[in-house]
C-alpha atoms as a PDB file:
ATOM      1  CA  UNK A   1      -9.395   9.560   2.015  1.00  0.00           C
ATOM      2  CA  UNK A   2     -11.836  12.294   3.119  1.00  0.00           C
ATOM      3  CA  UNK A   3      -8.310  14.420   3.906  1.00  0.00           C
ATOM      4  CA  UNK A   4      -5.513  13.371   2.103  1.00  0.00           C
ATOM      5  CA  UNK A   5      -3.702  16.675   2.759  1.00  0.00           C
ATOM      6  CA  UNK A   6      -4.062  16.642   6.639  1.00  0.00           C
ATOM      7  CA  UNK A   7      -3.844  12.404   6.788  1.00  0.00           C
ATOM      8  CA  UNK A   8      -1.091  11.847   3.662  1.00  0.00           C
ATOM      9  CA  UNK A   9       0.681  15.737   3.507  1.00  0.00           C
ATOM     10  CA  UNK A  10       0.817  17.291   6.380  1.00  0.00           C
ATOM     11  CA  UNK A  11       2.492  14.292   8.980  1.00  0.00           C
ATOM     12  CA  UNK A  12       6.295  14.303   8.738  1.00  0.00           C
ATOM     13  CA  UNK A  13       7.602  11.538   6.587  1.00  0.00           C
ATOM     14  CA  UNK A  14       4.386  10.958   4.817  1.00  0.00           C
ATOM     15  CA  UNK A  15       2.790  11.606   1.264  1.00  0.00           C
ATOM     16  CA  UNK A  16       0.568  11.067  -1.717  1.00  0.00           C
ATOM     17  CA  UNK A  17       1.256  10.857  -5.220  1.00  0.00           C
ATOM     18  CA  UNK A  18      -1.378  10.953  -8.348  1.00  0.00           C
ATOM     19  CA  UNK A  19      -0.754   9.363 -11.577  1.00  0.00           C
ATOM     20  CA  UNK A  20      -1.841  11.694 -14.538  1.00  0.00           C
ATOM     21  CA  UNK A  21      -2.598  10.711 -18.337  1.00  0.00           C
ATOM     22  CA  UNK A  22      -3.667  12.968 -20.562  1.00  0.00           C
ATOM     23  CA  UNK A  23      -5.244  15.136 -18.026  1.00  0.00           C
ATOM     24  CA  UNK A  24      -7.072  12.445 -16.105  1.00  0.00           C
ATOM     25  CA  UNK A  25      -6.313  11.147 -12.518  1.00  0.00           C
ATOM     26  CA  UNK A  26      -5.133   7.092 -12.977  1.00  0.00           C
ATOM     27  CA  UNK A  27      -3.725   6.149 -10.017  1.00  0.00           C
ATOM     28  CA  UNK A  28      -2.820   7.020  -6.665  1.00  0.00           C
ATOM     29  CA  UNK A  29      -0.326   6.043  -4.143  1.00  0.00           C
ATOM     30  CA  UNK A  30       0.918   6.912  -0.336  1.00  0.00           C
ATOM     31  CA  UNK A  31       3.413   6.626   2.064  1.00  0.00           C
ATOM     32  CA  UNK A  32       2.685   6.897   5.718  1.00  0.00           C
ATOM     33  CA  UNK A  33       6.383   7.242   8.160  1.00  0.00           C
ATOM     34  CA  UNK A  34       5.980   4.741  11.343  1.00  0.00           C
ATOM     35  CA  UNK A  35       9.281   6.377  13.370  1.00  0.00           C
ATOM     36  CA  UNK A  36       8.929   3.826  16.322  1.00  0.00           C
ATOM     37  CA  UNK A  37      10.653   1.374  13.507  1.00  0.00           C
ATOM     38  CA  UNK A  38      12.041   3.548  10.915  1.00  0.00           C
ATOM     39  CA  UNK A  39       9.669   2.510   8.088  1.00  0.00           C
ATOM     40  CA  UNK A  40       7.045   3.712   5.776  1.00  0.00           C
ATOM     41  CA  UNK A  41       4.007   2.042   4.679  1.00  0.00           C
ATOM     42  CA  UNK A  42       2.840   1.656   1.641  1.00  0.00           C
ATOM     43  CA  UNK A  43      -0.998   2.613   0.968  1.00  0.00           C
ATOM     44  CA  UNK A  44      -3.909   3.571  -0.945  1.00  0.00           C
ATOM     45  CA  UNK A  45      -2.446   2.185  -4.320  1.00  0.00           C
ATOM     46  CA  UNK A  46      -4.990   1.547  -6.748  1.00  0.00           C
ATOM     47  CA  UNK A  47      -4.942   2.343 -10.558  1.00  0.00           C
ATOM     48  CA  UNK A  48      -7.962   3.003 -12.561  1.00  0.00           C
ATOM     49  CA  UNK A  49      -9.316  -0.389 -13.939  1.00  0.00           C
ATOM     50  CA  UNK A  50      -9.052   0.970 -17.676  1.00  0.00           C
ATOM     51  CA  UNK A  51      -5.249   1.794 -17.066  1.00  0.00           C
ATOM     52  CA  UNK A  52      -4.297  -1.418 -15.666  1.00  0.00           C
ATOM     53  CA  UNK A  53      -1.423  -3.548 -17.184  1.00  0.00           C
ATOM     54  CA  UNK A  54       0.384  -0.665 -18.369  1.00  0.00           C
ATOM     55  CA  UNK A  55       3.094   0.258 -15.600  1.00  0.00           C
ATOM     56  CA  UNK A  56       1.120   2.831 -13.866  1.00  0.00           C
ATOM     57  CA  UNK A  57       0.927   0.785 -10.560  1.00  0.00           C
ATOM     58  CA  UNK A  58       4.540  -0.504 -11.050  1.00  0.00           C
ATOM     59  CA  UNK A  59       5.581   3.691 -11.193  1.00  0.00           C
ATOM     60  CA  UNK A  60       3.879   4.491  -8.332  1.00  0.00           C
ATOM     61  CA  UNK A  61       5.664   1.497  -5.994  1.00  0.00           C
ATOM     62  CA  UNK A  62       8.742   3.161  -7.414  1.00  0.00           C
ATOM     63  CA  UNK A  63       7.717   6.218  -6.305  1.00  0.00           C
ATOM     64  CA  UNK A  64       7.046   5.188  -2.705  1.00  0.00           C
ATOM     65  CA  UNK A  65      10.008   3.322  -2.397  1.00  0.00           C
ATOM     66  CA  UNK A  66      12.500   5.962  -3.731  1.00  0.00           C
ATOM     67  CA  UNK A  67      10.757   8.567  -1.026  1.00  0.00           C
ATOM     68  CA  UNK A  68      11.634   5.816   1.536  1.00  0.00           C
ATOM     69  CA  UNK A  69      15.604   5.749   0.241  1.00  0.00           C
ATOM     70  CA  UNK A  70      15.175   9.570   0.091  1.00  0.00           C
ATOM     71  CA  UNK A  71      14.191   9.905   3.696  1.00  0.00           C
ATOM     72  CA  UNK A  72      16.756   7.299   4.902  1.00  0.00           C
ATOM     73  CA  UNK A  73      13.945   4.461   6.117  1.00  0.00           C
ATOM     74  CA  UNK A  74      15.124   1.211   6.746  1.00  0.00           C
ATOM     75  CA  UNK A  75      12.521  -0.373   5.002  1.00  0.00           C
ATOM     76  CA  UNK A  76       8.909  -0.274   2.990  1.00  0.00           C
ATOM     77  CA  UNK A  77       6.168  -2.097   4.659  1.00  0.00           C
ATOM     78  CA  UNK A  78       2.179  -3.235   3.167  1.00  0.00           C
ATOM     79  CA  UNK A  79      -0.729  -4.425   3.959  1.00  0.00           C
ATOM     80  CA  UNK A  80      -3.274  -6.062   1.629  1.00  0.00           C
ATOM     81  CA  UNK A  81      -6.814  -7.554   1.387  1.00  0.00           C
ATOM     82  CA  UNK A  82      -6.027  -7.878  -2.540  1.00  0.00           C
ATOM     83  CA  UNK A  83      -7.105 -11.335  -4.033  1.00  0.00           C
ATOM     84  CA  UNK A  84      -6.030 -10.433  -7.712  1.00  0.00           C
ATOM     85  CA  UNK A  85      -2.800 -12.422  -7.880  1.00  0.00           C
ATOM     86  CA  UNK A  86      -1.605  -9.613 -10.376  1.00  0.00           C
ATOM     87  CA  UNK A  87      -1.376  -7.106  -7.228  1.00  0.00           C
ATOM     88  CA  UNK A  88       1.133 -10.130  -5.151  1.00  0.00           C
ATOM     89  CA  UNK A  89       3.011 -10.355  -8.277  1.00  0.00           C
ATOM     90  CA  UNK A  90       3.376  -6.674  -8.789  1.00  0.00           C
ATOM     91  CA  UNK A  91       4.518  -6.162  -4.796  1.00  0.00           C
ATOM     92  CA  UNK A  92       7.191  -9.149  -5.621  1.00  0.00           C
ATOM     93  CA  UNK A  93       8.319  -7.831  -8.640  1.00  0.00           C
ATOM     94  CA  UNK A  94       9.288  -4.482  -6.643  1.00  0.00           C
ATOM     95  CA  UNK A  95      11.169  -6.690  -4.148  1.00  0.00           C
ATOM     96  CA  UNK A  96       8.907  -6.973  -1.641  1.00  0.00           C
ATOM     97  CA  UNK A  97       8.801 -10.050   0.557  1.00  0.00           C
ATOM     98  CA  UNK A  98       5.573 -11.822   1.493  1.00  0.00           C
ATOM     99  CA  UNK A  99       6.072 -11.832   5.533  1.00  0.00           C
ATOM    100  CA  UNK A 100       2.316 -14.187   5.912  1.00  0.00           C
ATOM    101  CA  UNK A 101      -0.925 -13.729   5.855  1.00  0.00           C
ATOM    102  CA  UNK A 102      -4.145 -14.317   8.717  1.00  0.00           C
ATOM    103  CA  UNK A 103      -7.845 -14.875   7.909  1.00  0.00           C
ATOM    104  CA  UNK A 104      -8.619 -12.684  10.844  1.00  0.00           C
ATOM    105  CA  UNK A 105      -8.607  -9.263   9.597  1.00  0.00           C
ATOM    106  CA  UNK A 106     -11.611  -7.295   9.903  1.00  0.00           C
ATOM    107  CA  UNK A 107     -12.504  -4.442   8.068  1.00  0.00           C
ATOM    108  CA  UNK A 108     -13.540  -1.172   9.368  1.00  0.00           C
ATOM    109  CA  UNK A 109     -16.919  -1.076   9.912  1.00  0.00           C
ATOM    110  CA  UNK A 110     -17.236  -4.771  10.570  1.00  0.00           C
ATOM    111  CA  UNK A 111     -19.681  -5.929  13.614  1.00  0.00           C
ATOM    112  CA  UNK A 112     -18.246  -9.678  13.873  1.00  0.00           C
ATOM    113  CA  UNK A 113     -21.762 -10.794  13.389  1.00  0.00           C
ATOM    114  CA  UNK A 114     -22.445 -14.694  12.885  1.00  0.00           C
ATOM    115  CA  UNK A 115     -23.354 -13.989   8.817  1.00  0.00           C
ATOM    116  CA  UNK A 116     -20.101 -11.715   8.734  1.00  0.00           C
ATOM    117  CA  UNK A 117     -17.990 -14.906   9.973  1.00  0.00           C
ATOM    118  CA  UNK A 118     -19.843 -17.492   7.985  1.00  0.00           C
ATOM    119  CA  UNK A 119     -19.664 -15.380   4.619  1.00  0.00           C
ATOM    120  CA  UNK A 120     -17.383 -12.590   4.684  1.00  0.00           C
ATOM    121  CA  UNK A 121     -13.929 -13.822   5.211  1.00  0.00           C
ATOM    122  CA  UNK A 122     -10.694 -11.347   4.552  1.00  0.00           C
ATOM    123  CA  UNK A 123      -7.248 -12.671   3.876  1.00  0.00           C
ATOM    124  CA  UNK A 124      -4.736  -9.481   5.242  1.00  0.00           C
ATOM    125  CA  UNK A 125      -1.462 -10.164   3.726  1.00  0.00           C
ATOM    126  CA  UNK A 126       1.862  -8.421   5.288  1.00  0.00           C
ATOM    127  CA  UNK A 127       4.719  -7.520   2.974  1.00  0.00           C
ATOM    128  CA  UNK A 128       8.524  -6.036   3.598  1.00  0.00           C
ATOM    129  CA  UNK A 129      11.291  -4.519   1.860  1.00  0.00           C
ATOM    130  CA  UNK A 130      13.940  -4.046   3.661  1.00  0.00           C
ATOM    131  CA  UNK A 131      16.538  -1.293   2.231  1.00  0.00           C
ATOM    132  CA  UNK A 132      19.260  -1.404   5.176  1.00  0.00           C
ATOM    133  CA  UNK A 133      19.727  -3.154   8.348  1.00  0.00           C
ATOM    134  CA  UNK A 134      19.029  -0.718  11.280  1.00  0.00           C
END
């Protein structure tokens, strides 16, 4: 996030969207190409806390998936730590297919240290939508 331009603008078949209301910044959204299988990933979608509940997230998704039809991908891929069930419900209601989950992700900046593995467990879950076959 330090670059969005050069990370989220600048590579070929990515980019990053900003939800606006009444001036303000609300929400954000990207799409990041992988060519070695033809799809784009969803990421960095998060909507301001005081803006939740009203479609904003839902618009965004939209967003990323018609740039994927745009571009000709053959499908939308995610990743996410989220525990909110609202966020697996909101992926589902876009179409997305949960593909599984592992308890073995580790976040960046994690050491793998005896109290990280005791107390500090993340669930990555993996989700799909596939617009065409390839």
């Amino acid at each position: 996030m330090a670059d969005i331009e050069q990370y989220y603008m600048k590579p070929p078949g990515s980019c990053f969207w900003v939800a606006v209301l009444d001036g303000n910044v609300v929400g954000i959204v990207a799409a990041r190409a992988h060519e070695e299988d033809n799809t784009v990933e969803l990421l960095r979608m998060s909507v301001d806390s005081r803006f939740r509940g009203k479609g904003i997230a839902k618009a965004l998704g939209r967003k990323v998936l018609e740039f994927a039809v745009l571009h000709n991908y053959s499908a939308v891929v995610l990743g996410t730590t989220a525990v909110k069930v609202a966020a697996h419900k909101l992926y589902e209601s876009l179409g997305f297919r949960h593909m599984g989950a592992s308890d073995h992700y580790v976040l960046p900046g994690m050491t793998l240290s005896l109290a990280e593995r005791l107390f500090f467990q993340v669930r990555y879950h993996r989700y799909r939508l596939q617009l065409r076959e390839e």
